[in-house]
N, C-alpha and C. Protein backbone atom coordinates (compact mmCIF):
# COMPACT_ATOMS: atom_id res chain seq x y z
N UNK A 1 0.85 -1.17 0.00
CA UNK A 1 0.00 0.00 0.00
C UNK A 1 0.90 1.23 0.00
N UNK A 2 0.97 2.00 -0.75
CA UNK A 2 1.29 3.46 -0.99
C UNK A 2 1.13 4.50 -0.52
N UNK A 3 1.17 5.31 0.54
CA UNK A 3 1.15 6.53 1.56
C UNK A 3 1.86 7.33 0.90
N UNK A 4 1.06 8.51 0.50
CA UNK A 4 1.63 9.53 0.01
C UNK A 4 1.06 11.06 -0.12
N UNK A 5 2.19 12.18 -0.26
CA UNK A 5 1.28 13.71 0.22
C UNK A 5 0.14 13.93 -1.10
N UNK A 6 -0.93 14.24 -1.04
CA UNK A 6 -2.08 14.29 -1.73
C UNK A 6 -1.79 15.43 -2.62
N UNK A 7 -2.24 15.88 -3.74
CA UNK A 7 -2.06 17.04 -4.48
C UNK A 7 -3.72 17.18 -4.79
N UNK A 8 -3.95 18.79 -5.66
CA UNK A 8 -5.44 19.03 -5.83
C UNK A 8 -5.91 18.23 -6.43
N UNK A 9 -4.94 17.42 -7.60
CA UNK A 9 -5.88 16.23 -8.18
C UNK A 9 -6.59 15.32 -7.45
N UNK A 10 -5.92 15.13 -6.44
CA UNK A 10 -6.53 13.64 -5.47
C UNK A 10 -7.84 14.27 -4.57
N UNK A 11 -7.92 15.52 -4.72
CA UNK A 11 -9.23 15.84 -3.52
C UNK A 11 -10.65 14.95 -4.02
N UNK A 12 -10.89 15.54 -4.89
CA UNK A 12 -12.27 14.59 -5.36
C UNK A 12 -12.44 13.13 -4.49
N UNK A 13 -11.28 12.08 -5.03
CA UNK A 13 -11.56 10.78 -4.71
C UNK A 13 -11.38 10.76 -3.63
N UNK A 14 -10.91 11.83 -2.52
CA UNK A 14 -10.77 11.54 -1.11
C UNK A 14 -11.87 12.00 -0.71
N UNK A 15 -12.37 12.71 -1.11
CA UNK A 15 -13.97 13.66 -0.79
C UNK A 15 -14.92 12.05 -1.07
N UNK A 16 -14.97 11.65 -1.98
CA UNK A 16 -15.87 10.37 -2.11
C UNK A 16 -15.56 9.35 -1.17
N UNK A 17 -14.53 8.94 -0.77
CA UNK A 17 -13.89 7.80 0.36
C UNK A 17 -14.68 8.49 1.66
N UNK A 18 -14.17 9.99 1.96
CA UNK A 18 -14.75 10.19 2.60
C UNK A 18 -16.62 10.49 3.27
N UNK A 19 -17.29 10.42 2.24
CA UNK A 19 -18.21 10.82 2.32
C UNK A 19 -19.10 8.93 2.49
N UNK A 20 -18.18 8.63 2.06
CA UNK A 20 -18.81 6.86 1.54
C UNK A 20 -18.43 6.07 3.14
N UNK A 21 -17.45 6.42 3.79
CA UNK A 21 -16.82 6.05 5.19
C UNK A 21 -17.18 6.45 6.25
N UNK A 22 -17.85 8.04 6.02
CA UNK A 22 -18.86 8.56 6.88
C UNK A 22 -20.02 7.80 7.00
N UNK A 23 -20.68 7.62 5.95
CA UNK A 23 -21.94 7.02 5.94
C UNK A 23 -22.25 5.61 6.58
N UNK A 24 -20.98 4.73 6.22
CA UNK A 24 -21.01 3.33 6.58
C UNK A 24 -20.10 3.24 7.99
N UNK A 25 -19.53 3.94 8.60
CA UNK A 25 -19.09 4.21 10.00
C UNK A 25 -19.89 4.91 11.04
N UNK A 26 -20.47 5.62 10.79
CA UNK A 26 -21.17 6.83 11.53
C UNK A 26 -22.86 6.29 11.31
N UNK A 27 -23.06 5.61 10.20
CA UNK A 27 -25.18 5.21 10.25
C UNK A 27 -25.36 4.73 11.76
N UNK A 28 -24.97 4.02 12.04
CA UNK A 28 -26.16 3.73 13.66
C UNK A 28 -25.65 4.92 14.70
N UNK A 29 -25.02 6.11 14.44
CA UNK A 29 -24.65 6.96 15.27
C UNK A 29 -24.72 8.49 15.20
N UNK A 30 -24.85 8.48 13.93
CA UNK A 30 -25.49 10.16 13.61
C UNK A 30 -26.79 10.04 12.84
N UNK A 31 -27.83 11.18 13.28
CA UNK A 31 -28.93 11.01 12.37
C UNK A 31 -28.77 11.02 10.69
N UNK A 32 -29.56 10.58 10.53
CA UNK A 32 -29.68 10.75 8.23
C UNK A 32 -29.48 11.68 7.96
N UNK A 33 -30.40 12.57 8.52
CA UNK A 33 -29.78 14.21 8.01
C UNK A 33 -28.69 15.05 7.89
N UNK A 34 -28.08 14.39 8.93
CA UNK A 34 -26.78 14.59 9.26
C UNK A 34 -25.62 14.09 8.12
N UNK A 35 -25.87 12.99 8.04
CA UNK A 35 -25.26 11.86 7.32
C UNK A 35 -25.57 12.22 5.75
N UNK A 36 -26.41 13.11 5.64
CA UNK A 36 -26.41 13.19 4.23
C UNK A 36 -25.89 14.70 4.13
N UNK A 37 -25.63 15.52 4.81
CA UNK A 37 -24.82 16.29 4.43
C UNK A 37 -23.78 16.50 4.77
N UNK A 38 -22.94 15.73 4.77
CA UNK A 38 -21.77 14.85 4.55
C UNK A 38 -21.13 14.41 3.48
N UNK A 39 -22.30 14.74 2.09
CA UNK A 39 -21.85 14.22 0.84
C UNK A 39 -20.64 14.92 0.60
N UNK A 40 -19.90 13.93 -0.66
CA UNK A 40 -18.51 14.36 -1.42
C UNK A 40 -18.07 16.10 -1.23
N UNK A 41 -19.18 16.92 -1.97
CA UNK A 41 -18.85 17.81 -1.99
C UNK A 41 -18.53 18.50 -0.29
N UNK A 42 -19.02 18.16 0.69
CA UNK A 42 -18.69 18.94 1.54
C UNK A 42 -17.67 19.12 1.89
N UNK A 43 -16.81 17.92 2.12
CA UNK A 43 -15.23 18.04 1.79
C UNK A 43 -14.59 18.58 0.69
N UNK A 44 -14.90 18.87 0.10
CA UNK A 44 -13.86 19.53 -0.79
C UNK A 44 -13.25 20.65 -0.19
N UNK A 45 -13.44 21.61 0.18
CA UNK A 45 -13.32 22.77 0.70
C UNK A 45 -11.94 22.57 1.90
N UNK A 46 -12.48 21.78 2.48
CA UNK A 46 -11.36 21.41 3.97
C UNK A 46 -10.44 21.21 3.60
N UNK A 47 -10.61 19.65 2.43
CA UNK A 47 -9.60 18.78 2.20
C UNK A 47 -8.61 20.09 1.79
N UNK A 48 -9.05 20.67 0.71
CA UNK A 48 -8.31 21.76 -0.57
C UNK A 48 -7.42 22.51 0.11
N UNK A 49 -8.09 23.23 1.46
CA UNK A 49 -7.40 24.04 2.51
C UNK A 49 -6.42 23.21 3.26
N UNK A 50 -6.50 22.05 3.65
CA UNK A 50 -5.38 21.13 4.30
C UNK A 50 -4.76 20.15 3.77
N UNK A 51 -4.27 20.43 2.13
CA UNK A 51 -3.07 19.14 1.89
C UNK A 51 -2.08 18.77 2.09
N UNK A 52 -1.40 19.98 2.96
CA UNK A 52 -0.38 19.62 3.39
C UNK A 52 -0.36 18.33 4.57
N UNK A 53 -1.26 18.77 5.44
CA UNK A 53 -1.80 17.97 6.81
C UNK A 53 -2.10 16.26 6.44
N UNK A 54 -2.44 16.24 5.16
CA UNK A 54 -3.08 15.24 4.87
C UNK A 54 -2.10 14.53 3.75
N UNK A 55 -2.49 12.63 4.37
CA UNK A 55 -1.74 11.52 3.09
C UNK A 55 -2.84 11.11 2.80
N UNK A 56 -2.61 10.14 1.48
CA UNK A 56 -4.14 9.76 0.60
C UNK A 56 -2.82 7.99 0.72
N UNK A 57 -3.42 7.36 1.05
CA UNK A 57 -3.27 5.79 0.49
C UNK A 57 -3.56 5.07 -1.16
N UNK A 58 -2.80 4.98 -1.99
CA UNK A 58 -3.21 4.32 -3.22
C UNK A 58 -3.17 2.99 -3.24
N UNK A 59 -4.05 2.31 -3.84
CA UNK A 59 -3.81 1.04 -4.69
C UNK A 59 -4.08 1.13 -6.34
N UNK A 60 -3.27 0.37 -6.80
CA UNK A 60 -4.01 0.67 -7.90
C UNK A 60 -3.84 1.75 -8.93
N UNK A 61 -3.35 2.76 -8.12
CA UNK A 61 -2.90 4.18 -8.54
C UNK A 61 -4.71 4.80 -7.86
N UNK A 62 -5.06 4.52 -6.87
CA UNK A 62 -6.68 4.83 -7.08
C UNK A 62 -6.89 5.43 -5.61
N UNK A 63 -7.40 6.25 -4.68
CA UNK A 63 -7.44 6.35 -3.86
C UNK A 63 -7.76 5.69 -2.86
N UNK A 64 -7.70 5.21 -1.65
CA UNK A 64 -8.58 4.16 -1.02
C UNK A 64 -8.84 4.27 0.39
N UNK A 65 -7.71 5.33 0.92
CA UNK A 65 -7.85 5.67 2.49
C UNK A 65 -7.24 7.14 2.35
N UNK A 66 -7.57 8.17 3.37
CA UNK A 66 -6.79 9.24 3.41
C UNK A 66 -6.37 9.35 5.08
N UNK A 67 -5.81 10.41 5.56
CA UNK A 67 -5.49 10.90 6.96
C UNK A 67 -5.48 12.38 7.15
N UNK A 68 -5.85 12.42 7.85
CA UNK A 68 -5.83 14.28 8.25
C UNK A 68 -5.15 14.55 9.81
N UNK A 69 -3.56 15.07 10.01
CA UNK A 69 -2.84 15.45 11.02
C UNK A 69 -2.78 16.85 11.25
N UNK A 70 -3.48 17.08 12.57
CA UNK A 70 -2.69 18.23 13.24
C UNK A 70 -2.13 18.36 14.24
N UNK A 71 -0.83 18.71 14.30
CA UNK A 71 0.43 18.80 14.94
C UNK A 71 0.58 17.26 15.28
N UNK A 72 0.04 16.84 16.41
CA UNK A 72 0.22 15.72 17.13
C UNK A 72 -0.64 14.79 16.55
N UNK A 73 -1.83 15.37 16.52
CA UNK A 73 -3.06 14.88 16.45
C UNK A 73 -3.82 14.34 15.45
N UNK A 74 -4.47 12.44 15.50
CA UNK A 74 -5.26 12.66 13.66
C UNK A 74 -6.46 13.15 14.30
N UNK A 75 -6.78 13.81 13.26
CA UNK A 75 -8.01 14.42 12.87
C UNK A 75 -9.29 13.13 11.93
N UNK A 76 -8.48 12.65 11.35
CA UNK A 76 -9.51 12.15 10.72
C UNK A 76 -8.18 10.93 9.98
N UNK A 77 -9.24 9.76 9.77
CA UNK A 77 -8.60 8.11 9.14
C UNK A 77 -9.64 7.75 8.52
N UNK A 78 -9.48 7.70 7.55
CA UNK A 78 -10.83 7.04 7.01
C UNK A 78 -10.40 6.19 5.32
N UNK A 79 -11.03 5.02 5.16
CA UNK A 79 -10.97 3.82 4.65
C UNK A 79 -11.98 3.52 3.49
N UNK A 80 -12.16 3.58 2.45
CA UNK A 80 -13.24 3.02 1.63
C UNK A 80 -13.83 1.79 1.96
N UNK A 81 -15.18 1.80 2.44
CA UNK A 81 -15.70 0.43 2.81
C UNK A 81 -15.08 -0.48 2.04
N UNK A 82 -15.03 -0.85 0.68
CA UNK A 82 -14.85 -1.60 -0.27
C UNK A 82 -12.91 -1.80 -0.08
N UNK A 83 -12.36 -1.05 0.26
CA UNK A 83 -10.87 -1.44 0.85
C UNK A 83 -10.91 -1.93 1.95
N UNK A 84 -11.24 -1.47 3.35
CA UNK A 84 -11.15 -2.26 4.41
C UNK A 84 -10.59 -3.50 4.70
N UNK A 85 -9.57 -3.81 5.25
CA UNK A 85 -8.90 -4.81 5.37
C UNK A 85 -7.70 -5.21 4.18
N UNK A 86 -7.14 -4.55 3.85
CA UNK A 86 -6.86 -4.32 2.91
C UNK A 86 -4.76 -3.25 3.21
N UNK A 87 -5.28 -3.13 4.72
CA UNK A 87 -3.93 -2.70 5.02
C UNK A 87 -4.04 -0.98 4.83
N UNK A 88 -4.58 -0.44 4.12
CA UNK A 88 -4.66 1.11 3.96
C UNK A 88 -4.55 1.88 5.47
N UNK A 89 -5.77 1.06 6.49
CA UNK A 89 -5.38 2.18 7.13
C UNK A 89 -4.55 1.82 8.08
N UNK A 90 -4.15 0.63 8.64
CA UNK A 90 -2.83 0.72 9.03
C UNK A 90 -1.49 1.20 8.51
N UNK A 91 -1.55 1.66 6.96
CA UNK A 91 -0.40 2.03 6.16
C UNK A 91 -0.47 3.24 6.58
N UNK A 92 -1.50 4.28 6.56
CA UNK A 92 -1.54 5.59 6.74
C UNK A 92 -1.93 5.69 8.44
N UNK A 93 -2.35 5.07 9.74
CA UNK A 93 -1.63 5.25 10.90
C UNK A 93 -0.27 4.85 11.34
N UNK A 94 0.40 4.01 10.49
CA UNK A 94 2.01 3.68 10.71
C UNK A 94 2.77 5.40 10.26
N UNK A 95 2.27 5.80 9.38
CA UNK A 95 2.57 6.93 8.44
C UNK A 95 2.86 8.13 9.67
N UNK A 96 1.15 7.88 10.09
CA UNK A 96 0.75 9.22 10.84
C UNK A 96 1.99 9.38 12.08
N UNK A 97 2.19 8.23 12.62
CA UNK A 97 3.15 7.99 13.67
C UNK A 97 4.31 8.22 13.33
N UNK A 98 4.75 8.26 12.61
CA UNK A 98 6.27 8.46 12.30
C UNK A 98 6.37 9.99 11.72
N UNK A 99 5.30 10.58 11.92
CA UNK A 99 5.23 11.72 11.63
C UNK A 99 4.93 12.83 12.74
N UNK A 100 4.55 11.74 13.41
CA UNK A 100 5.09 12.31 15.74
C UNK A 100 3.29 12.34 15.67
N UNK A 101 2.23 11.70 15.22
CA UNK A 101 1.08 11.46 16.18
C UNK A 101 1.27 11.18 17.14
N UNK A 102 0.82 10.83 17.87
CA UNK A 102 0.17 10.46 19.59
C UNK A 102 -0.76 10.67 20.17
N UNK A 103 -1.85 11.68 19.54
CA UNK A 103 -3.62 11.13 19.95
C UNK A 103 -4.43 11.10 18.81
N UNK A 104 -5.79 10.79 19.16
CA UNK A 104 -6.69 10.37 18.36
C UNK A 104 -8.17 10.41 19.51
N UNK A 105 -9.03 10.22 18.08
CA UNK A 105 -10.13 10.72 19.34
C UNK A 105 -11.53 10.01 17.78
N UNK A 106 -12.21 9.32 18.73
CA UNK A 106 -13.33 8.82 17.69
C UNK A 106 -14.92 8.57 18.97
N UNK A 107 -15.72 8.16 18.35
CA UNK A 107 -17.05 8.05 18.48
C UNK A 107 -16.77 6.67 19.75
N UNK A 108 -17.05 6.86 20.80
CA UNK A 108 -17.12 5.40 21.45
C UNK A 108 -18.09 4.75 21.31
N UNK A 109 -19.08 4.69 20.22
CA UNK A 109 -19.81 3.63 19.64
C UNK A 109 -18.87 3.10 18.31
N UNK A 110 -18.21 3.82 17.81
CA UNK A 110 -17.67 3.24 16.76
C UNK A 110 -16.52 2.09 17.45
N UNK A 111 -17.13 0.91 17.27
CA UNK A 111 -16.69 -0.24 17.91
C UNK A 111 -15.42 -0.76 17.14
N UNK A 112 -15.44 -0.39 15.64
CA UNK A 112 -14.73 -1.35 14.86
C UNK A 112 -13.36 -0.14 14.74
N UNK A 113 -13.31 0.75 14.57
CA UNK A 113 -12.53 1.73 14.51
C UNK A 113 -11.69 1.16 15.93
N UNK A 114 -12.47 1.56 17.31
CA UNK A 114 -11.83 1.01 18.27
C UNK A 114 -10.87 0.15 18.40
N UNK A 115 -11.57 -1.33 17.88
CA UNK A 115 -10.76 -2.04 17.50
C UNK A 115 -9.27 -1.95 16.99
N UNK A 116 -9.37 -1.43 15.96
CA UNK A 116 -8.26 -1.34 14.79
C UNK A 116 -7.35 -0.25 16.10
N UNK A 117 -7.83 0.67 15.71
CA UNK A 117 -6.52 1.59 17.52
C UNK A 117 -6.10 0.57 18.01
N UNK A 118 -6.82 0.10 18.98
CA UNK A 118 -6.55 -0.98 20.43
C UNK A 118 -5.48 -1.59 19.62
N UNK A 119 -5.68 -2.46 18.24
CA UNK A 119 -5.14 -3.10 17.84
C UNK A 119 -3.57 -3.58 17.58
N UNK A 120 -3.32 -1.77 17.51
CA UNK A 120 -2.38 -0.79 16.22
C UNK A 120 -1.43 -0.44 17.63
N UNK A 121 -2.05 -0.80 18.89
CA UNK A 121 -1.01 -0.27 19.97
C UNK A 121 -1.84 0.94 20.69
N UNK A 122 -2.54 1.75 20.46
CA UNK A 122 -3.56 3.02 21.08
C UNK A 122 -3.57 2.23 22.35
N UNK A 123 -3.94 3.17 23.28
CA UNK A 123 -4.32 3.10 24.55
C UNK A 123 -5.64 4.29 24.62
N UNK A 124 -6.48 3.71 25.62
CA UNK A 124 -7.69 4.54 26.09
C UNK A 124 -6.69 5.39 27.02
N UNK A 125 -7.50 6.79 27.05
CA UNK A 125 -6.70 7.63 28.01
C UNK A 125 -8.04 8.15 28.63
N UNK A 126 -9.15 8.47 28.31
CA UNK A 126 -9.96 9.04 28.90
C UNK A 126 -11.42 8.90 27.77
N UNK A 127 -12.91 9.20 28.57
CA UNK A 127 -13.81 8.82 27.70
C UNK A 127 -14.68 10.28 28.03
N UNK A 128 -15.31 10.87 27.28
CA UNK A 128 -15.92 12.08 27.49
C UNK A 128 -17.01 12.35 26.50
N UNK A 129 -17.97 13.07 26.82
CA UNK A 129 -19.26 13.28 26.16
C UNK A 129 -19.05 14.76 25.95
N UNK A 130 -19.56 15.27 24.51
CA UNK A 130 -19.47 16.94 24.11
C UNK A 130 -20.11 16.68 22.88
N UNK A 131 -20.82 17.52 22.49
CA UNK A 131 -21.36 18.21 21.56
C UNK A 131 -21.10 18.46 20.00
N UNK A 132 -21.43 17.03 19.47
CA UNK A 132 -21.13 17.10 17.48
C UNK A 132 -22.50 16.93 16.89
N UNK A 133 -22.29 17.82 15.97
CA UNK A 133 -23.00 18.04 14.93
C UNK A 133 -25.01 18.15 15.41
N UNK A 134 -24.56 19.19 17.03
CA UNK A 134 -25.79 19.40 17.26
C UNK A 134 -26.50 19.15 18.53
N UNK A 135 -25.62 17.83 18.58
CA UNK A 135 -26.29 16.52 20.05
C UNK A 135 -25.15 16.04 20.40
N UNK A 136 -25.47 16.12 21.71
CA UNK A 136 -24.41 15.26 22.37
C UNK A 136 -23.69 14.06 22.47
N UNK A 137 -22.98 13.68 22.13
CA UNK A 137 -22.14 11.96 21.69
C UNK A 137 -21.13 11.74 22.80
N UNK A 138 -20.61 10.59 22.89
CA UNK A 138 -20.08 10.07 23.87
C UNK A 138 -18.66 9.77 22.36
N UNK A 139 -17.47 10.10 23.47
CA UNK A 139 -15.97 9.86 22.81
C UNK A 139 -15.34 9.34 23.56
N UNK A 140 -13.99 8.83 22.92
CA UNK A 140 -12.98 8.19 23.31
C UNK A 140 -11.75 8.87 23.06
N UNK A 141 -10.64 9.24 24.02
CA UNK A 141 -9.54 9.63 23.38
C UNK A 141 -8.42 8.78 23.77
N UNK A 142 -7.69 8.06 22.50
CA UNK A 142 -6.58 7.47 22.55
C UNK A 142 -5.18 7.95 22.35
N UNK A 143 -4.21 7.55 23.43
CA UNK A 143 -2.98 8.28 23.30
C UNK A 143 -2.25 7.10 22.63
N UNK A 144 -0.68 7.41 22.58
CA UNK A 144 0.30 6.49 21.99
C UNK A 144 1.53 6.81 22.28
N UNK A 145 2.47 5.72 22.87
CA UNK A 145 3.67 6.03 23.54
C UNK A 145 3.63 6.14 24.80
């Protein structure tokens, strides 16, 4: 798997990974409404503003996972359902780490994400409830090292 810095060409297909990874990670945990404006295009804008921050994973020459780092911190990992398992996003959290990550922070219903952290070496550091996209959700923040 291929980890590499993203250019404007690659926003699109990361905007679709992302919008497709939202949907199938986040359905039993954010409402529809929510979840649907979330589509492709809403990323564009972010992604465009942060390529530096961000690696895109290829196979294929094709997009299939991206990452979003700030300073320490990911921001965002996300996987094309249809890649999953597939090594991407362990390619791009091995990435993120050697690039001085050490936290992370996701949905503590998102069970399978969990997983893959716990997996990858993450440690739980603390669990906290705050305010996304409206309503209140319950989180997890994982450190490393």
């Amino acid at each position: 798997m291929k980890v590499r810095r993203p250019g404007p060409e690659d926003v699109p297909a990361m905007a679709t990974v992302a919008s497709a990874s939202y949907r199938a990670a986040f359905a039993a945990i954010l409402p529809a409404e929510e979840l649907a404006r979330r589509d492709a295009a809403s990323f564009v804008d972010r992604f465009t503003a942060r390529l530096d921050d961000m690696r895109v994973a290829c196979a294929g020459g094709a997009a299939v996972g991206f990452s979003l780092v700030t300073g320490s911190h990911l921001d965002m990992l996300f996987v094309d359902p249809a890649a999953q398992g597939t090594g991407a996003g362990k390619a791009l959290l091995d990435e993120a780490v050697a690039r001085g990550t050490r936290t992370l922070e996701c949905f503590a219903a998102n069970h399978a994400a969990r997983r893959f952290y716990e997996r990858q070496g993450w440690r739980l550091a603390r669990s906290y409830a705050r305010v996304f996209a409206g309503d209140e959700h319950h989180f997890v923040f994982y450190a490393r090292g």
